[in-house]
Protein backbone atom coordinates (compact mmCIF):
# COMPACT_ATOMS: atom_id res chain seq x y z
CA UNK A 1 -57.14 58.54 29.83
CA UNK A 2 -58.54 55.14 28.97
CA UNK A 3 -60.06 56.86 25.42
CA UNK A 4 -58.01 58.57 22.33
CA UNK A 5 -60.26 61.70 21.08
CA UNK A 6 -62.37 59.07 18.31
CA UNK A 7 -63.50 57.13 21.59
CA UNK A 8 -61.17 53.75 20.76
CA UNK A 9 -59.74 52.28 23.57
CA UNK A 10 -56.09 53.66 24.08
CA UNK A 11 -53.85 50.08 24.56
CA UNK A 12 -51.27 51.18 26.53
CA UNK A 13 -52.59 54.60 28.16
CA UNK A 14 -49.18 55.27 30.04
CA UNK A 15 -47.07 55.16 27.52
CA UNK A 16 -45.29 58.36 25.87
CA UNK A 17 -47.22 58.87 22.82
CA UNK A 18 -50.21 58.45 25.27
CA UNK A 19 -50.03 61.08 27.67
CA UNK A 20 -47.63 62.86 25.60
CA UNK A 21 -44.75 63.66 27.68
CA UNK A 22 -40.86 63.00 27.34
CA UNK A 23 -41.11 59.30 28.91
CA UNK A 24 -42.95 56.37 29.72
CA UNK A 25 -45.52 57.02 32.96
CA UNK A 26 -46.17 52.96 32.82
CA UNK A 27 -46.22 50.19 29.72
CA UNK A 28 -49.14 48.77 31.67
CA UNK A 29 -52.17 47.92 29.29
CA UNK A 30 -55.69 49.38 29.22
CA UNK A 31 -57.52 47.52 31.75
CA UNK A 32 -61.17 48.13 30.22
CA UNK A 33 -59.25 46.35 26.99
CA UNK A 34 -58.45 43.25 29.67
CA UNK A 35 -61.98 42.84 29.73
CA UNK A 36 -63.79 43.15 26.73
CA UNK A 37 -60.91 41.20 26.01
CA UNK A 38 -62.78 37.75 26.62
CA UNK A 39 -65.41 35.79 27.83
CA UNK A 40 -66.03 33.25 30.90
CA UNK A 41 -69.07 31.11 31.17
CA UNK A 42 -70.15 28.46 33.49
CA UNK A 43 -72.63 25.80 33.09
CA UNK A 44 -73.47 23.72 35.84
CA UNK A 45 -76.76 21.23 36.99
CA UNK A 46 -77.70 20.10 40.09
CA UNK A 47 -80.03 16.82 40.60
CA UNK A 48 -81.11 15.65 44.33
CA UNK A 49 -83.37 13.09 44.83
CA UNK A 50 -85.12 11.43 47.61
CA UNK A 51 -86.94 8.19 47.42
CA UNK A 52 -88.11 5.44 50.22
CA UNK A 53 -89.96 2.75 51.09
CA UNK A 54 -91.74 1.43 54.35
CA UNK A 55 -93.27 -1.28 55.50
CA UNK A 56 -95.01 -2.10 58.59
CA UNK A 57 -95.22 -6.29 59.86
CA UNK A 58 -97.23 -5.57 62.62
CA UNK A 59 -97.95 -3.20 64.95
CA UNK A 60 -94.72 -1.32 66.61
CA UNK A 61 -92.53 -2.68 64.04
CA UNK A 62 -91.50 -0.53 60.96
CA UNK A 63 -88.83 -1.36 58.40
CA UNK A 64 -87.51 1.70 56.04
CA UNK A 65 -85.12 2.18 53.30
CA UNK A 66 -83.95 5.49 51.90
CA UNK A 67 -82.10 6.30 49.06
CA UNK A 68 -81.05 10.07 48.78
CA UNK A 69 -78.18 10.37 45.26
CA UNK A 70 -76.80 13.66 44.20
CA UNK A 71 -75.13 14.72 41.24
CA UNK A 72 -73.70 17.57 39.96
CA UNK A 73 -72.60 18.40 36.57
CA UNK A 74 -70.40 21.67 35.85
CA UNK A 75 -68.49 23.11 32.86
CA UNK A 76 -66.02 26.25 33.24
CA UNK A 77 -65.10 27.32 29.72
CA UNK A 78 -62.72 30.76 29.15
CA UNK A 79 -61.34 32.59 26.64
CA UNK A 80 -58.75 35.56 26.41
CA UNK A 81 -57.90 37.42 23.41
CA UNK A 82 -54.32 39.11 22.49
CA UNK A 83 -53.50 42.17 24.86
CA UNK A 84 -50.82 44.70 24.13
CA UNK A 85 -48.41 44.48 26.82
CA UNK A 86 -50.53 41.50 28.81
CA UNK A 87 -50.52 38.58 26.08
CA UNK A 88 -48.93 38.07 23.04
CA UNK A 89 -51.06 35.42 22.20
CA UNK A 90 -54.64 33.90 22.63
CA UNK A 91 -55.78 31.38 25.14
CA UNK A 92 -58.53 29.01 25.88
CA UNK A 93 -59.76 26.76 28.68
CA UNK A 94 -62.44 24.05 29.37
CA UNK A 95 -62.93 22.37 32.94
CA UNK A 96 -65.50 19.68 33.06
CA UNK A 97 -66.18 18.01 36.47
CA UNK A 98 -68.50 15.47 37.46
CA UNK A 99 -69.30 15.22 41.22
CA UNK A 100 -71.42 12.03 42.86
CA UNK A 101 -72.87 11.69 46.09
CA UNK A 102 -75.69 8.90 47.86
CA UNK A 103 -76.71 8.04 50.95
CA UNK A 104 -78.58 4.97 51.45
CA UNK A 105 -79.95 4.33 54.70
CA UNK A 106 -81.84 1.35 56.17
CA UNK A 107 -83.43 1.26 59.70
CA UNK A 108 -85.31 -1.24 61.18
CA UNK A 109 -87.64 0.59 64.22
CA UNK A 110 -89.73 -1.60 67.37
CA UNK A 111 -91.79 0.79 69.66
CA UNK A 112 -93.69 -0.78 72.50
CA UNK A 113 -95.62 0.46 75.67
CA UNK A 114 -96.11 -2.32 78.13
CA UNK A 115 -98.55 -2.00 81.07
CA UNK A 116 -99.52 1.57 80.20
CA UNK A 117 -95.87 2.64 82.16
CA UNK A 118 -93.29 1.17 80.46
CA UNK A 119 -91.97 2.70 77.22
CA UNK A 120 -89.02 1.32 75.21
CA UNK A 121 -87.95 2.69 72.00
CA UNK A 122 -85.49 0.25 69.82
CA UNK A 123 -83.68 0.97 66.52
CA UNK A 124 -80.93 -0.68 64.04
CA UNK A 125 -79.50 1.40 61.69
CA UNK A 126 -77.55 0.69 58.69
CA UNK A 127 -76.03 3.58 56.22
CA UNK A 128 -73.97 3.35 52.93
CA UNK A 129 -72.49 6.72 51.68
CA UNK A 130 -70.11 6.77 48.84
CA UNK A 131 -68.95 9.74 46.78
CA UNK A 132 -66.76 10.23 43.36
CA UNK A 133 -65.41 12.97 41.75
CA UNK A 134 -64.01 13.63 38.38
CA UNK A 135 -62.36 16.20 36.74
CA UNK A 136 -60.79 16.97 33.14
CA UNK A 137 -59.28 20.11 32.42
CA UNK A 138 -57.07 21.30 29.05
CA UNK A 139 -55.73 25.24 28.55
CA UNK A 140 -54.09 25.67 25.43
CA UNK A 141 -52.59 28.77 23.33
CA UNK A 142 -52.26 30.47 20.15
CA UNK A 143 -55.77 29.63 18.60
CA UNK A 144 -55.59 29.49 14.77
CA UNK A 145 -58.84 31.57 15.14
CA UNK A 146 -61.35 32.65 18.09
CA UNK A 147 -63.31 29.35 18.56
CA UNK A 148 -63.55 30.74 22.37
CA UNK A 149 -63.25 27.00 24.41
CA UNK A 150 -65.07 25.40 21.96
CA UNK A 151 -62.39 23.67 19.14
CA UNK A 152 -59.95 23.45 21.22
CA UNK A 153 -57.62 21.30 19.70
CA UNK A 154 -58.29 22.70 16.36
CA UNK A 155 -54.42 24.24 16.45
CA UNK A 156 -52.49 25.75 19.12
CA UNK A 157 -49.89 24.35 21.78
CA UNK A 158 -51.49 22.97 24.66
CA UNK A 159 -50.53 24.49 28.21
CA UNK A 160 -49.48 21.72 30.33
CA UNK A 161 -49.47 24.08 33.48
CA UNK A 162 -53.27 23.94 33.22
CA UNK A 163 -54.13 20.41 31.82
CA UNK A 164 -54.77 18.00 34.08
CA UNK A 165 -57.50 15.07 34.88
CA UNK A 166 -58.47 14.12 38.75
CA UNK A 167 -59.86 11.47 40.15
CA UNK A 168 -61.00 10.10 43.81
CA UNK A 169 -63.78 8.47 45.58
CA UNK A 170 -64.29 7.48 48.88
CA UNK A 171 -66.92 5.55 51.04
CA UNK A 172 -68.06 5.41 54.54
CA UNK A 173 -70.34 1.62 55.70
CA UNK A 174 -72.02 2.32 59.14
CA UNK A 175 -73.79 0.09 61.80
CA UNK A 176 -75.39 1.43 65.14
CA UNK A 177 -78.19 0.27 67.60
CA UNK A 178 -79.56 2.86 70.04
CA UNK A 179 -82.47 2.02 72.87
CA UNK A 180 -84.54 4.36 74.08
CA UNK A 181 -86.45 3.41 77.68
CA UNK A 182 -88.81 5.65 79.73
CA UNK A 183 -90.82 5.13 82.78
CA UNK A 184 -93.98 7.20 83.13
CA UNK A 185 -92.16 9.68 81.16
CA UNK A 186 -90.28 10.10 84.65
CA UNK A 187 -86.87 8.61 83.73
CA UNK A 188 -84.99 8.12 80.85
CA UNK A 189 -82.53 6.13 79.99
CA UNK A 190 -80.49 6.30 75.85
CA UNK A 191 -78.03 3.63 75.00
CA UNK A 192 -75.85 3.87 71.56
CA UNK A 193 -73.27 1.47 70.12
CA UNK A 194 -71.80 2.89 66.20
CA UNK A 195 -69.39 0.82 64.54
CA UNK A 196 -68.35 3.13 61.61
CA UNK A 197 -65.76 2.17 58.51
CA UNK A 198 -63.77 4.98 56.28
CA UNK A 199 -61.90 4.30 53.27
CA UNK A 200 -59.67 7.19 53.30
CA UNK A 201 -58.12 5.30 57.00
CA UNK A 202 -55.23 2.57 57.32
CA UNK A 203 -57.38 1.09 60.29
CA UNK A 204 -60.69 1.69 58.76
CA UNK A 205 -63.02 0.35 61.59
CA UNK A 206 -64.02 2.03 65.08
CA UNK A 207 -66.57 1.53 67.87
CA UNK A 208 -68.52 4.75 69.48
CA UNK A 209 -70.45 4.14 72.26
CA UNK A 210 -72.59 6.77 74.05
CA UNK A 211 -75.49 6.56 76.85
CA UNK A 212 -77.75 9.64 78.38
CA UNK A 213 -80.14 9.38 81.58
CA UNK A 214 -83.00 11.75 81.98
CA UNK A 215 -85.21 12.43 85.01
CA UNK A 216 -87.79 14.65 84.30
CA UNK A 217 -88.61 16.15 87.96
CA UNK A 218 -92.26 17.96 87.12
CA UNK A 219 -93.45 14.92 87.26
CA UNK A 220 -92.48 13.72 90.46
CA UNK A 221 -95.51 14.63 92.71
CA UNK A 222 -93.27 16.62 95.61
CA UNK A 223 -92.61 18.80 92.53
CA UNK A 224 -96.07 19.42 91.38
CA UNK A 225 -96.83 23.40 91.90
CA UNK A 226 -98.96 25.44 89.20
CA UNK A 227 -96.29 27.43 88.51
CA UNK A 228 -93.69 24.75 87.33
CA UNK A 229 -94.56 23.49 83.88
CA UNK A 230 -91.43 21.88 82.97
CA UNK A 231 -88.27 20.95 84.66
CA UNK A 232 -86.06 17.98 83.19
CA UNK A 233 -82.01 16.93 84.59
CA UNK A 234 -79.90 15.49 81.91
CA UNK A 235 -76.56 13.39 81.48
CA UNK A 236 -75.06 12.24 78.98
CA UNK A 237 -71.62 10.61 78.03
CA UNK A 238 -70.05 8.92 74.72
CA UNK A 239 -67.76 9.07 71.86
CA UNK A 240 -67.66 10.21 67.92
CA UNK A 241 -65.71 10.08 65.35
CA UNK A 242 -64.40 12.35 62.31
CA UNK A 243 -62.59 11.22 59.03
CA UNK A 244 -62.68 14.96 57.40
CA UNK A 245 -58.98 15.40 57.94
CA UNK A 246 -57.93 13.36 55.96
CA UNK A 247 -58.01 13.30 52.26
CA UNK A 248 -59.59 9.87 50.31
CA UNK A 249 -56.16 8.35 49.58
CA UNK A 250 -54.59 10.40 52.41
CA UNK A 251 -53.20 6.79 54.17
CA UNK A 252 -52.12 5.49 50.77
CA UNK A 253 -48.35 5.74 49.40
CA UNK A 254 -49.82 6.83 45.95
CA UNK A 255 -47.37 7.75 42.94
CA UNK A 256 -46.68 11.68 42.42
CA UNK A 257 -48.43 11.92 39.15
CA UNK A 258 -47.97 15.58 38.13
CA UNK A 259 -43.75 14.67 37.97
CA UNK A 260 -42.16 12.78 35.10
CA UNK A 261 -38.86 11.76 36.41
CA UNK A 262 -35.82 9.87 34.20
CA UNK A 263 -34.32 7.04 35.18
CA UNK A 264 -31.32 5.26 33.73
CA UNK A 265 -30.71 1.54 34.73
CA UNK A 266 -27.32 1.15 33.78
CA UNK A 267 -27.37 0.43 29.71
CA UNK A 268 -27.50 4.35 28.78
CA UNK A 269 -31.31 4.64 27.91
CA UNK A 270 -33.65 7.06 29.81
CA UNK A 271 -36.59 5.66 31.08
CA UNK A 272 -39.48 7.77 32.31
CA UNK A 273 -42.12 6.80 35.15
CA UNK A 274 -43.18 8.62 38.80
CA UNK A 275 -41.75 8.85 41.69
CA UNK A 276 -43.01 6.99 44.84
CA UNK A 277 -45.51 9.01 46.99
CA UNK A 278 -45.34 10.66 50.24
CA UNK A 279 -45.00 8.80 53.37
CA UNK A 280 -47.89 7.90 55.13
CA UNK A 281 -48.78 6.63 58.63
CA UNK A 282 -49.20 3.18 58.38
CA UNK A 283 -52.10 2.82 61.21
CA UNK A 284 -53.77 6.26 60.76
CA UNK A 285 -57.36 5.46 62.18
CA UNK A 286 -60.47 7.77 63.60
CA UNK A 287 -60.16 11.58 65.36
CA UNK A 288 -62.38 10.28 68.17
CA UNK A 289 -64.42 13.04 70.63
CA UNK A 290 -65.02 12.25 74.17
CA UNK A 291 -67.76 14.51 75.58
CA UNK A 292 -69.53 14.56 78.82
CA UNK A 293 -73.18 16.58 79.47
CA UNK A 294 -75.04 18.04 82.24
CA UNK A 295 -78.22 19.96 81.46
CA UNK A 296 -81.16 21.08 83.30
CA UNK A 297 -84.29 22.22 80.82
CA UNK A 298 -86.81 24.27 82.52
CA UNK A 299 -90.20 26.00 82.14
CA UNK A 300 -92.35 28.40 84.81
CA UNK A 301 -96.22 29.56 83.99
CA UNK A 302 -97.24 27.61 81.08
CA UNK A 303 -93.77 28.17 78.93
CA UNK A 304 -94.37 31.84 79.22
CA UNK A 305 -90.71 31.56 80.53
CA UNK A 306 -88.54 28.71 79.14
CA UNK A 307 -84.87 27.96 78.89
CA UNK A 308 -82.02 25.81 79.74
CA UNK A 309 -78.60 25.34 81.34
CA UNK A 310 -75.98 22.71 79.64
CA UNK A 311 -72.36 22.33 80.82
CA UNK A 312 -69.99 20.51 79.00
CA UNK A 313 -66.50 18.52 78.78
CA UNK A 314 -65.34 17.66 75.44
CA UNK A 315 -61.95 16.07 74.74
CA UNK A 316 -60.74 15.39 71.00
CA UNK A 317 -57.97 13.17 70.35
CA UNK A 318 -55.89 11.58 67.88
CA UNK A 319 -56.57 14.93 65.90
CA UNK A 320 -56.30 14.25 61.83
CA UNK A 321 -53.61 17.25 61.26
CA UNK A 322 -50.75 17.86 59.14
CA UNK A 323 -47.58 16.44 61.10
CA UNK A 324 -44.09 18.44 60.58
CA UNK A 325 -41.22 15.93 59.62
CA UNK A 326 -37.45 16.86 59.90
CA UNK A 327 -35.80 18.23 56.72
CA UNK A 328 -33.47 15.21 56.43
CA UNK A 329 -36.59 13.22 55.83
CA UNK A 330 -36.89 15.24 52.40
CA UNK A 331 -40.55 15.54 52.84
CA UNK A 332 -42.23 18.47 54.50
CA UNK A 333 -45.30 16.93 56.11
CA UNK A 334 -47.46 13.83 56.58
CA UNK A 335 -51.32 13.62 57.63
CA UNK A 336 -51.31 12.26 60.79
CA UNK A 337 -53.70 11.53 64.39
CA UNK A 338 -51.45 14.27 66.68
CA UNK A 339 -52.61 15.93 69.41
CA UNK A 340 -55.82 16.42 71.80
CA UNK A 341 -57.58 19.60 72.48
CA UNK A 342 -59.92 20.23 74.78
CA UNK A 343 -63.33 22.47 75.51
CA UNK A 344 -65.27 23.16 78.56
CA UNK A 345 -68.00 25.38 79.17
CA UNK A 346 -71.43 26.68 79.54
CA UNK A 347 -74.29 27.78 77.23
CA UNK A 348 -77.27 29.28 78.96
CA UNK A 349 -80.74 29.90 76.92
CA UNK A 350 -83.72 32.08 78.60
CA UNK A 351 -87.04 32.86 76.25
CA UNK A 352 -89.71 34.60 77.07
CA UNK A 353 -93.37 35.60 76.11
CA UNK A 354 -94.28 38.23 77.54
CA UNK A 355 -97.33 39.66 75.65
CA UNK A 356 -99.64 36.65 73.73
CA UNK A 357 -102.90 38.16 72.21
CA UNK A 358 -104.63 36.65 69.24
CA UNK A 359 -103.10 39.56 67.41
CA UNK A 360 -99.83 40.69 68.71
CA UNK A 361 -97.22 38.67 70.19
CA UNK A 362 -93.84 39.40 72.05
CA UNK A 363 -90.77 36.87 72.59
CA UNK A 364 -87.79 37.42 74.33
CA UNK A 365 -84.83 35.68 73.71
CA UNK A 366 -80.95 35.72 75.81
CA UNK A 367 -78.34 33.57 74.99
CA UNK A 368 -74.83 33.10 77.23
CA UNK A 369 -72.03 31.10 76.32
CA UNK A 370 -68.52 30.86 77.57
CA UNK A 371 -65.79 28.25 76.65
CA UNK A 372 -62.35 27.51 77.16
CA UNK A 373 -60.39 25.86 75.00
CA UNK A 374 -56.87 24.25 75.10
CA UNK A 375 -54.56 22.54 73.49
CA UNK A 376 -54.14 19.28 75.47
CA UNK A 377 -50.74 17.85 73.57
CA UNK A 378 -49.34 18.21 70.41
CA UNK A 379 -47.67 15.25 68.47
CA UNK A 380 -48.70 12.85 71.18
């Protein structure tokens, strides 16, 4: 029983003069004392913003800027009283950590309709996005009294195990220009260039291209028929890019800073410093995706009944992974581009509307998908 017959909390309920019997059932201690034994509290605010400005020359040209910043202030504190059988002494901890986040994006936009046919659609884009983090953290033991995480260095020894500071930052400068053309709204044609730059890579800079073509057959008068509101054939082909395996200093030899290490130059005196860092690979660059698109939108009486058909090719290569290195090498793993895996498939989507009264509706939605995946090569 958790309880002695006055209703205190029983420390140790398995011990022999607990359950009185000849021996020890279990030393463990009361878990409801674990509990009331402390206190945990975290604090934490949250600010996003949005702000922009526009400005129009003249007619089909607009220039914008936006600015979106986030930051996010948090503060774990905890505190842990003595335990019989858990904790011989008391122990406190305070985490502080300061994250920051902005996006600022600039894009200059010219839209133009010439001779009532032609349509063309033109945009440069230019994005900053930059983040830091910082952390500070101290645990120490044996308060002098229960100042909870709050005093902390009034007394005590200080638990290097879980003291530490952090920081890292990283940013990400991007560049594109896409075109957008359409005739009579009959064919379409999408060209995209991106020319992206990552901090965390060794080669830092990479081009993504990508281009789609639209034909938009309901439009085309041998296709006219009351019953066919919408039918539209799509392709598309390009390239993009991912930096998220990789960690912001991931392609940097960096100093192991949580290891003191001794070293003696030859007169007899210790000197401490670090160690040199893991290896890295020296030309580590962009996870790029190749993917190729065929779709077919569609629509029959009015959108009552809706849906499309998309089948797909995507190759990813140069995946950001964790590489496996001999054990001679003494180090266990590197971040690395390895491999290329591969997904093909198809995703159907069918909706419906089959009753529509100025009071009741009902839609009907079915959704297919099958994809294969493989791995194409690994450590190529």
């Amino acid at each position: 029983k958790a309880y002695d017959d006055n209703g205190n909390l029983i420390d140790q309920p398995g011990v022999q003069s607990s359950i009185q019997g000849t021996g020890n059932f279990t030393s463990s201690p009361n878990p409801l004392r674990e509990i009331n034994s402390g206190n945990e509290e975290t604090r934490r605010y949250d600010v996003l913003a949005s702000v922009y400005a526009q400005v129009n020359p003249f007619e089909g040209l607009s220039i914008k800027s936006t600015f979106m910043p986030r930051f996010t202030r948090e503060r774990t504190g905890r505190y842990y009283g003595v335990v019989l059988g858990q904790r011989n002494q008391d122990e406190a901890f305070q985490q502080n950590d300061e994250d920051l986040e902005y996006t600022w994006d600039n894009q200059i936009t010219y839209n133009k309709t010439f001779n009532n046919d032609h349509h063309l659609n033109a945009t440069l884009i230019n994005s900053f996005y930059k983040t830091r983090f910082e952390r500070i953290q101290v645990g120490v033991q044996n308060l002098p009294y229960n100042s909870e995480w709050y005093n902390i260095f009034t007394g005590g020894t200080l638990d290097k195990n879980n003291s530490l500071s952090a920081y890292n930052e990283s940013g990400l400068i991007s560049y594109a220009a896409r075109v957008n053309y359409d005739y009579k709204g009959k064919y379409l044609v999408t060209g995209t260039i991106r020319y992206d730059g990552s901090s965390k890579l060794a080669d830092k800079w990479a081009s993504f291209p990508s281009f789609a073509l639209g034909w938009r057959l309901s439009e085309e008068e041998f296709m006219k028929a009351d019953w066919l509101s919408d039918l539209k054939a799509r392709f598309s082909f390009g390239y993009s890019g991912n930096n998220n395996g990789i960690s912001p200093y991931g392609s940097m030899q960096t100093p192991i800073a949580n290891e003191l290490i001794w070293y003696d130059f030859g007169d007899g005196n210790a000197v401490s410093g670090l160690r040199p860092g893991y290896p890295v690979n020296p030309i580590i660059t962009w996870e790029k995706t190749r993917e190729l698109n065929f779709g077919l939108d569609f629509g029959f009486f009015n959108q009552r009944l809706y849906g499309s058909v998309d089948i797909y090719d995507k190759l990813s290569d140069g995946l950001l992974m964790s590489r496996s290195l001999a054990i001679e090498s003494g180090v266990a793993s590197m971040t690395d581009n390895i491999g290329s895996v591969s997904n093909q498939g198809i995703e159907i989507a069918l909706n419906s509307t089959n009753i529509r009264t100025p009071n009741f509706q009902w839609t009907t939605s079915l959704n297919f998908a099958h994809n294969k995946n493989a791995i194409e090569s690994l450590y190529g």
